[in-house]
N, C-alpha and C. Protein backbone atom coordinates (compact mmCIF):
# COMPACT_ATOMS: atom_id res chain seq x y z
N UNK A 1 0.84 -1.17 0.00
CA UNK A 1 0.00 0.00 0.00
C UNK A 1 0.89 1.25 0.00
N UNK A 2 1.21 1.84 -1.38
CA UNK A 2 1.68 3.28 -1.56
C UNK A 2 0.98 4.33 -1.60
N UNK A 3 0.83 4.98 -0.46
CA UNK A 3 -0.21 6.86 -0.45
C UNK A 3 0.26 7.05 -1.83
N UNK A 4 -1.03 7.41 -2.62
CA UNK A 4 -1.08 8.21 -3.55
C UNK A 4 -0.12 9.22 -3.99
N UNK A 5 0.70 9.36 -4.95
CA UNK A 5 1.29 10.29 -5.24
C UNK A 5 3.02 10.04 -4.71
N UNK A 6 2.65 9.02 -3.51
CA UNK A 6 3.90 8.68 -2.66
C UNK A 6 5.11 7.86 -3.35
N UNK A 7 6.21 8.28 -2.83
CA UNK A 7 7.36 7.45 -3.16
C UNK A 7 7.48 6.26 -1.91
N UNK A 8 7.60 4.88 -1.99
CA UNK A 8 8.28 4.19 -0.79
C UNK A 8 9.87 4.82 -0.98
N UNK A 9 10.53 5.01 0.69
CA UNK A 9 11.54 5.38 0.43
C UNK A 9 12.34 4.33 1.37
N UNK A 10 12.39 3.90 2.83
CA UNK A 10 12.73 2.87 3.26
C UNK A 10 11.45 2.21 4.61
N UNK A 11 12.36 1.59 5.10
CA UNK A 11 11.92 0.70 6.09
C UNK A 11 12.37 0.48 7.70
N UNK A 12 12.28 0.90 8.73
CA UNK A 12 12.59 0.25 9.36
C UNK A 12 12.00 -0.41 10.73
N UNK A 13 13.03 -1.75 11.36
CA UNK A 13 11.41 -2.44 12.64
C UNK A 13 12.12 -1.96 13.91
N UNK A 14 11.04 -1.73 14.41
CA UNK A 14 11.28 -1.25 15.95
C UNK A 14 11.60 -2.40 17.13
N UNK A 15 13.04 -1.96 17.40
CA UNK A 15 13.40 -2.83 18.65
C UNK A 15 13.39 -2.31 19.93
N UNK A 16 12.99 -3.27 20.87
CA UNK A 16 12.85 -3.07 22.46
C UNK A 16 13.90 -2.18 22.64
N UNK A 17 14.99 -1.81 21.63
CA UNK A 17 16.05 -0.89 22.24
C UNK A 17 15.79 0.61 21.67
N UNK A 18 14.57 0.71 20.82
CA UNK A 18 14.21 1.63 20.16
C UNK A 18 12.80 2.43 20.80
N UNK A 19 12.97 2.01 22.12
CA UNK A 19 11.26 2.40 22.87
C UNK A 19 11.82 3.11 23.75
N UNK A 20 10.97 4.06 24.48
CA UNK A 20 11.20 4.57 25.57
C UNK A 20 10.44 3.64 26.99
N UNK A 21 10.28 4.73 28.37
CA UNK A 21 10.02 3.88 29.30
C UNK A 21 8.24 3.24 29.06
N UNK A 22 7.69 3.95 28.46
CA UNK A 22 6.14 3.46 28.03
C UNK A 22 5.87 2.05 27.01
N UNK A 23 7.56 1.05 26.49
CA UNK A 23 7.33 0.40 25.67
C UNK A 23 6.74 0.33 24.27
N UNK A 24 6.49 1.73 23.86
CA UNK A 24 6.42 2.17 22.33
C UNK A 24 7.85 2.80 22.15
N UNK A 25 7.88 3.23 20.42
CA UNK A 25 8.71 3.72 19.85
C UNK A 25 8.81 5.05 20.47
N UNK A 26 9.92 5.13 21.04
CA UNK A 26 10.93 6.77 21.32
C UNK A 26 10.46 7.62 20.20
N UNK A 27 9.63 8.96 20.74
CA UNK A 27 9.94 10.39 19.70
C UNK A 27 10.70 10.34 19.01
N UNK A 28 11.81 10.79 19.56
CA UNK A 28 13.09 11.09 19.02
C UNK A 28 13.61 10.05 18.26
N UNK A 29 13.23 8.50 18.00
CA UNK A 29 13.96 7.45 17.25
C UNK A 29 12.88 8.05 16.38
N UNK A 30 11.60 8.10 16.32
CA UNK A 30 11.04 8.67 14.94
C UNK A 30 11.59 9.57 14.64
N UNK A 31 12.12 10.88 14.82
CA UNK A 31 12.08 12.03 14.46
C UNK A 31 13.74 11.42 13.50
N UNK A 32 14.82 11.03 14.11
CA UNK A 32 15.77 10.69 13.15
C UNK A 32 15.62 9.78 12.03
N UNK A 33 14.74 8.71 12.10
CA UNK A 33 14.39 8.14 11.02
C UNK A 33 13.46 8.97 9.86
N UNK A 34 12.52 9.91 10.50
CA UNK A 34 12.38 10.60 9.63
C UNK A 34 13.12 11.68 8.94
N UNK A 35 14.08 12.03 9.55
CA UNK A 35 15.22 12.90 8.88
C UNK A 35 16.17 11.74 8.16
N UNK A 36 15.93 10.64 8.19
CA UNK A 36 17.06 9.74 7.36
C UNK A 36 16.01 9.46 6.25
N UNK A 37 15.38 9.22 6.37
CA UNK A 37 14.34 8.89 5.29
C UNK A 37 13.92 10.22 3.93
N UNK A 38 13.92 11.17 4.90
CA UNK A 38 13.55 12.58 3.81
C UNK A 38 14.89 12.99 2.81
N UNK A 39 15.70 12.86 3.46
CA UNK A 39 16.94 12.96 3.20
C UNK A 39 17.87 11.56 2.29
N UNK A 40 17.42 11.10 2.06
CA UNK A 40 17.40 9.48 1.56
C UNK A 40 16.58 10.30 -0.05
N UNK A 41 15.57 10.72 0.35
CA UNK A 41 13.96 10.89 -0.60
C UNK A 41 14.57 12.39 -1.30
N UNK A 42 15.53 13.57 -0.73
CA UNK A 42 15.23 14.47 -1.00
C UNK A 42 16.76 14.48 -1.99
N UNK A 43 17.99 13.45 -1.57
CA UNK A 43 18.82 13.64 -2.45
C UNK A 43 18.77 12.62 -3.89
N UNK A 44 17.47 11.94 -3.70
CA UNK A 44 17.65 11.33 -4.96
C UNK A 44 16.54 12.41 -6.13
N UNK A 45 15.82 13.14 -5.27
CA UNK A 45 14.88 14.19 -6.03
C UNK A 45 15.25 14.87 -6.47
N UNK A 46 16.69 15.41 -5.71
CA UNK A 46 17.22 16.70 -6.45
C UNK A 46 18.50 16.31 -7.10
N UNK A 47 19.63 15.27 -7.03
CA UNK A 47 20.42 15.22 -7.14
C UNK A 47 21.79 16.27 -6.54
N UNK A 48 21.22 16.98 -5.80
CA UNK A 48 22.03 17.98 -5.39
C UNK A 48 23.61 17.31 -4.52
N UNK A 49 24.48 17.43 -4.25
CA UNK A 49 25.45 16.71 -3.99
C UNK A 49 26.13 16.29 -2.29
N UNK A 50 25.58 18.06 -1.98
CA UNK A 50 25.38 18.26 -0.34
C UNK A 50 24.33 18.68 0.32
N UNK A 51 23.39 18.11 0.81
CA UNK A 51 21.57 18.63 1.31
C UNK A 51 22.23 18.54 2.85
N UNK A 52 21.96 19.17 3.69
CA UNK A 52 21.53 19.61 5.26
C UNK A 52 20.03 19.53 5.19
N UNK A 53 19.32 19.09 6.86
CA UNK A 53 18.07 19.42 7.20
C UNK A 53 18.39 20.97 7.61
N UNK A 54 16.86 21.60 6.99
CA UNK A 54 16.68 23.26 7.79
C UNK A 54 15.51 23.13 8.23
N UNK A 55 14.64 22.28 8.48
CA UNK A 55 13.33 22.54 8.90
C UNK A 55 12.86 21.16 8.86
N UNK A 56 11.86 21.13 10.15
CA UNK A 56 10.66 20.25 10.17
C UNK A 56 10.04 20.57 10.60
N UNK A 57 8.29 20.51 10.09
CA UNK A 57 7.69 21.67 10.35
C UNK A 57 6.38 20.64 11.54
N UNK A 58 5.75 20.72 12.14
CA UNK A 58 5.11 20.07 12.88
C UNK A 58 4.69 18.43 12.89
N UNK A 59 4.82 17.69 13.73
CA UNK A 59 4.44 16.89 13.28
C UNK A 59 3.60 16.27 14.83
N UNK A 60 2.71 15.12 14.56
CA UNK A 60 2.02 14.61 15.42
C UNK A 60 2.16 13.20 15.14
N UNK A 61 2.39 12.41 16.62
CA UNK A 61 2.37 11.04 16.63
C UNK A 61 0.07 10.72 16.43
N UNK A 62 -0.01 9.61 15.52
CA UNK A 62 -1.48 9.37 15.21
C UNK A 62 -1.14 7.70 16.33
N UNK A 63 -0.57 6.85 15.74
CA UNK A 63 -0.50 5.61 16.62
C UNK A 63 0.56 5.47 17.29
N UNK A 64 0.79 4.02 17.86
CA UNK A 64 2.12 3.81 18.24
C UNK A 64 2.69 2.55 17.70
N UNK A 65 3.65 2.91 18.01
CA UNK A 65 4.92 1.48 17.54
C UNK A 65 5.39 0.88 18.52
N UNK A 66 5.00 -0.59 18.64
CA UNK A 66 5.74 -1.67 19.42
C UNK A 66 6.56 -2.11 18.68
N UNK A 67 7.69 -2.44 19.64
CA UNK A 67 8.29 -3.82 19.14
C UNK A 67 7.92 -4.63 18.39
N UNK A 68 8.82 -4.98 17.43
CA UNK A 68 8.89 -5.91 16.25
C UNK A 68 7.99 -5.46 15.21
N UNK A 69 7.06 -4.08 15.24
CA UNK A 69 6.72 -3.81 13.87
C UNK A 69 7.39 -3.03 13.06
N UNK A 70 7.02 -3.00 12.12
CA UNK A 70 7.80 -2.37 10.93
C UNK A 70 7.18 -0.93 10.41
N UNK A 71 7.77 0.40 10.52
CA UNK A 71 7.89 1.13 10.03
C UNK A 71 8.03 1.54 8.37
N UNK A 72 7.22 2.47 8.01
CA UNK A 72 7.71 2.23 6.15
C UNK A 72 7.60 3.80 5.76
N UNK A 73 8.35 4.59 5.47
CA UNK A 73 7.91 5.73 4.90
C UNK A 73 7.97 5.96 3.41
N UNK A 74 7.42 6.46 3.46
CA UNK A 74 6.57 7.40 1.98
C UNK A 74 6.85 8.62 1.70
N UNK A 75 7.38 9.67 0.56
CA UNK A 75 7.67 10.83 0.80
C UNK A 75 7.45 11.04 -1.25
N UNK A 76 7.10 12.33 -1.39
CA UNK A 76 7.10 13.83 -2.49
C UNK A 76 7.44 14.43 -2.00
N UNK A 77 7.91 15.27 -3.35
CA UNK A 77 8.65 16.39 -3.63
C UNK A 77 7.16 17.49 -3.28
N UNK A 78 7.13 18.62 -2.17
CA UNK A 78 6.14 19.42 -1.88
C UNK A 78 6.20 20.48 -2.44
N UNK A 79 8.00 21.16 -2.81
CA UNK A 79 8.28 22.19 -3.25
C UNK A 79 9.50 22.53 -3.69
N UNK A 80 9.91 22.59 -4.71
CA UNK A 80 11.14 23.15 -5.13
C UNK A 80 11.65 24.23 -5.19
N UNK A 81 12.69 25.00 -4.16
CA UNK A 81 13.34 26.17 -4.79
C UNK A 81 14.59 26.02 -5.31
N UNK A 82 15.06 27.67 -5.29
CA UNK A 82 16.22 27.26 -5.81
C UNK A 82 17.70 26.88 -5.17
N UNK A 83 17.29 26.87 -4.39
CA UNK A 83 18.55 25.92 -2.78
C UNK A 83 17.83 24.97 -2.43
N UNK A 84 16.86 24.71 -2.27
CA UNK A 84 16.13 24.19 -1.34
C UNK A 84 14.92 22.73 -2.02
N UNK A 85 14.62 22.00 -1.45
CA UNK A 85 13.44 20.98 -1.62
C UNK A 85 12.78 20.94 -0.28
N UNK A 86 11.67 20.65 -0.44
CA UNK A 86 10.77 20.22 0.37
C UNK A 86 10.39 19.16 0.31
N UNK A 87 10.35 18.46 1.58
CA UNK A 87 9.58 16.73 1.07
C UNK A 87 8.45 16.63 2.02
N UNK A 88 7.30 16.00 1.77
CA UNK A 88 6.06 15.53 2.29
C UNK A 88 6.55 14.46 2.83
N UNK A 89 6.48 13.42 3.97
CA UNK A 89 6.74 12.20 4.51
C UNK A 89 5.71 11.64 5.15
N UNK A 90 5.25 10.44 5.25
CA UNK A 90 4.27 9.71 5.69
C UNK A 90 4.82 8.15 6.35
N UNK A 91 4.92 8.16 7.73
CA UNK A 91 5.13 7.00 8.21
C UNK A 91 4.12 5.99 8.35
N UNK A 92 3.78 5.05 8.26
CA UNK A 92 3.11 3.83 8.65
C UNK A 92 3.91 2.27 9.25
N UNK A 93 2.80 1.80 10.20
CA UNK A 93 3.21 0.98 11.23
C UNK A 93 2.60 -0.38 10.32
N UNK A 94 3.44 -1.58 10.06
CA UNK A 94 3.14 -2.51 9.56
C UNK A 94 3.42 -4.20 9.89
N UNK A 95 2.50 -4.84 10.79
CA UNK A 95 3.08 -6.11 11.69
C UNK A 95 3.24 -7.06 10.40
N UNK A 96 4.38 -7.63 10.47
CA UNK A 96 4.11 -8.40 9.38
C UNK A 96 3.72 -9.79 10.09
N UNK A 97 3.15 -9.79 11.25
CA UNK A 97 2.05 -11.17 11.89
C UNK A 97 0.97 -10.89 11.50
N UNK A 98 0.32 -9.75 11.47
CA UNK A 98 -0.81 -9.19 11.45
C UNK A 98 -1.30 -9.11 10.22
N UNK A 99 -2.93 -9.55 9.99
CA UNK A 99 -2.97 -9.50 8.77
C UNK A 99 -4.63 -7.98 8.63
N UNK A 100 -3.66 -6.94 9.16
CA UNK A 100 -4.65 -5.55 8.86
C UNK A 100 -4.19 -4.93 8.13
N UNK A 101 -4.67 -3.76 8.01
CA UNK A 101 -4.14 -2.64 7.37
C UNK A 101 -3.35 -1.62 7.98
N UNK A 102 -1.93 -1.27 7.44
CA UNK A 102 -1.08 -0.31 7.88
C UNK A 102 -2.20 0.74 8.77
N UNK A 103 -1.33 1.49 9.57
CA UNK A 103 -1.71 2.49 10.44
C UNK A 103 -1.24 3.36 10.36
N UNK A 104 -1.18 4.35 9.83
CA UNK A 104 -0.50 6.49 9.92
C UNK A 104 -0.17 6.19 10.96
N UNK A 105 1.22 6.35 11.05
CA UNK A 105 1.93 6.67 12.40
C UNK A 105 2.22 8.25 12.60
N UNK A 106 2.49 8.97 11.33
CA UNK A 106 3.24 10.27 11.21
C UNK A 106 3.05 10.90 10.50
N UNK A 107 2.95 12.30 9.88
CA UNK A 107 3.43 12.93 9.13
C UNK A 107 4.48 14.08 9.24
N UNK A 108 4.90 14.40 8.03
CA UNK A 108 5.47 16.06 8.40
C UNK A 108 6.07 16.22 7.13
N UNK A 109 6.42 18.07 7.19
CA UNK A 109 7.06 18.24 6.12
C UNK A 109 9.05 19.08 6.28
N UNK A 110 9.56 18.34 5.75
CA UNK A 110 10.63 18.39 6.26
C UNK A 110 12.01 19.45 4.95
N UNK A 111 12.63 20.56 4.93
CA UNK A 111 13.08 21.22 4.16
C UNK A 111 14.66 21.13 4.41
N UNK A 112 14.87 20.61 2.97
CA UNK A 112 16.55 20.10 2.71
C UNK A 112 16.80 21.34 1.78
N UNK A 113 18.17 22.09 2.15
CA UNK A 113 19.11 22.99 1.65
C UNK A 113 20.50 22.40 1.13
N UNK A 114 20.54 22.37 -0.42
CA UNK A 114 21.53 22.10 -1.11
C UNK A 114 22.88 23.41 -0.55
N UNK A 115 23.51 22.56 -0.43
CA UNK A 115 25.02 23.10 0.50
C UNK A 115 26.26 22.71 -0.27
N UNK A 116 27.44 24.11 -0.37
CA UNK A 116 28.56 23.67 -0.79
C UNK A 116 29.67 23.11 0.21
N UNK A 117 30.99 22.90 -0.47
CA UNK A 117 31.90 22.45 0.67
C UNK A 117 31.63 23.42 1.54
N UNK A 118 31.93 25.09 2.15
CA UNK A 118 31.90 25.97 3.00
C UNK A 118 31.26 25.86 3.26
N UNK A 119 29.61 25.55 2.73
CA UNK A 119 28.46 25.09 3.96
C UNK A 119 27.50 26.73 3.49
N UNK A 120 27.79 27.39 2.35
CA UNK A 120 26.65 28.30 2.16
C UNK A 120 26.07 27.58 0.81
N UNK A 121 24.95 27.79 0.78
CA UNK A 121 23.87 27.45 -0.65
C UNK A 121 24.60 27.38 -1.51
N UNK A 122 23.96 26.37 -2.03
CA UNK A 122 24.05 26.59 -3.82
C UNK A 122 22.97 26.48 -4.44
N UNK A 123 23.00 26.65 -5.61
CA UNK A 123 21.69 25.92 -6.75
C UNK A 123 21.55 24.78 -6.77
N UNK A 124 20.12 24.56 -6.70
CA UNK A 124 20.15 22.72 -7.60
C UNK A 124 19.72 23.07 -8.94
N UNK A 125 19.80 22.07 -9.70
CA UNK A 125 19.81 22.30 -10.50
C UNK A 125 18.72 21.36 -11.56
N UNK A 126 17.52 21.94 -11.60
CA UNK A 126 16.15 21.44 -11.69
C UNK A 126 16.09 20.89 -13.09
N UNK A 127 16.51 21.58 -13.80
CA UNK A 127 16.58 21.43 -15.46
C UNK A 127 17.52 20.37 -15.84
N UNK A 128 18.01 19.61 -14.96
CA UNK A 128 19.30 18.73 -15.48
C UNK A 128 18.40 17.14 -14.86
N UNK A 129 17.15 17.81 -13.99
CA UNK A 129 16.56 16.48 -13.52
C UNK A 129 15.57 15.55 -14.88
N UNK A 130 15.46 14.71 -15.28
CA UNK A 130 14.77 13.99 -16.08
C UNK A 130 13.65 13.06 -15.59
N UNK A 131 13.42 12.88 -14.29
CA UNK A 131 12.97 11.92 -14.39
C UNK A 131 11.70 12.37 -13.53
């Protein structure tokens, strides 16, 4: 099951070492997987050579993640400038014992800045993308 419009970008399952004291998935282990994931999603969109995160813009936990399920995100291109991409991301929770339907774990929208060696902007370069 791919959201509409969505790219699959990776995967990953939540271990007992990946929970906090409540036995779900840690905030913060989402919040880096979703910065590995956008960032995964945002340098194959732009081809740009050096992307930094500059932004994530709100996001809300919808379910939770135990142990041993599997995580899957989903991400588009929301906006292109001319330093910059935007990506849409969509997490879902997926048991592979279970025979339901994925669950929205997440969303958010997360803004990657194409960076030179010194670390100020550059262009990407939109017109060289084909695909």
């Amino acid at each position: 099951m791919t959201p509409e419009g969505f790219t699959f970008v990776n995967q990953r399952q939540c271990l007992v070492m990946h929970t906090g004291h409540q036995g779900i998935l840690f905030g913060g282990m989402m919040l880096s997987w979703l910065d590995e994931a956008g960032a995964l999603f945002a340098e194959e969109a732009s081809r740009a050579a050096k992307l930094v995160t500059r932004a994530l813009d709100a996001m809300e936990f919808i379910n939770p993640v135990y142990p041993s399920e599997n995580v899957r995100f989903y991400a588009k291109v929301d906006r292109r400038g001319t330093t910059s991409v935007t990506v849409r991301i969509q997490a879902f929770v997926h048991d592979p014992r279970a025979r339901r339907a994925p669950k929205p774990v997440t969303e958010a929208c997360m803004t990657f800045v194409s960076v030179n060696e010194e670390g100020g902007k550059c262009p990407i370069d939109w017109d060289s993308i084909t695909d």
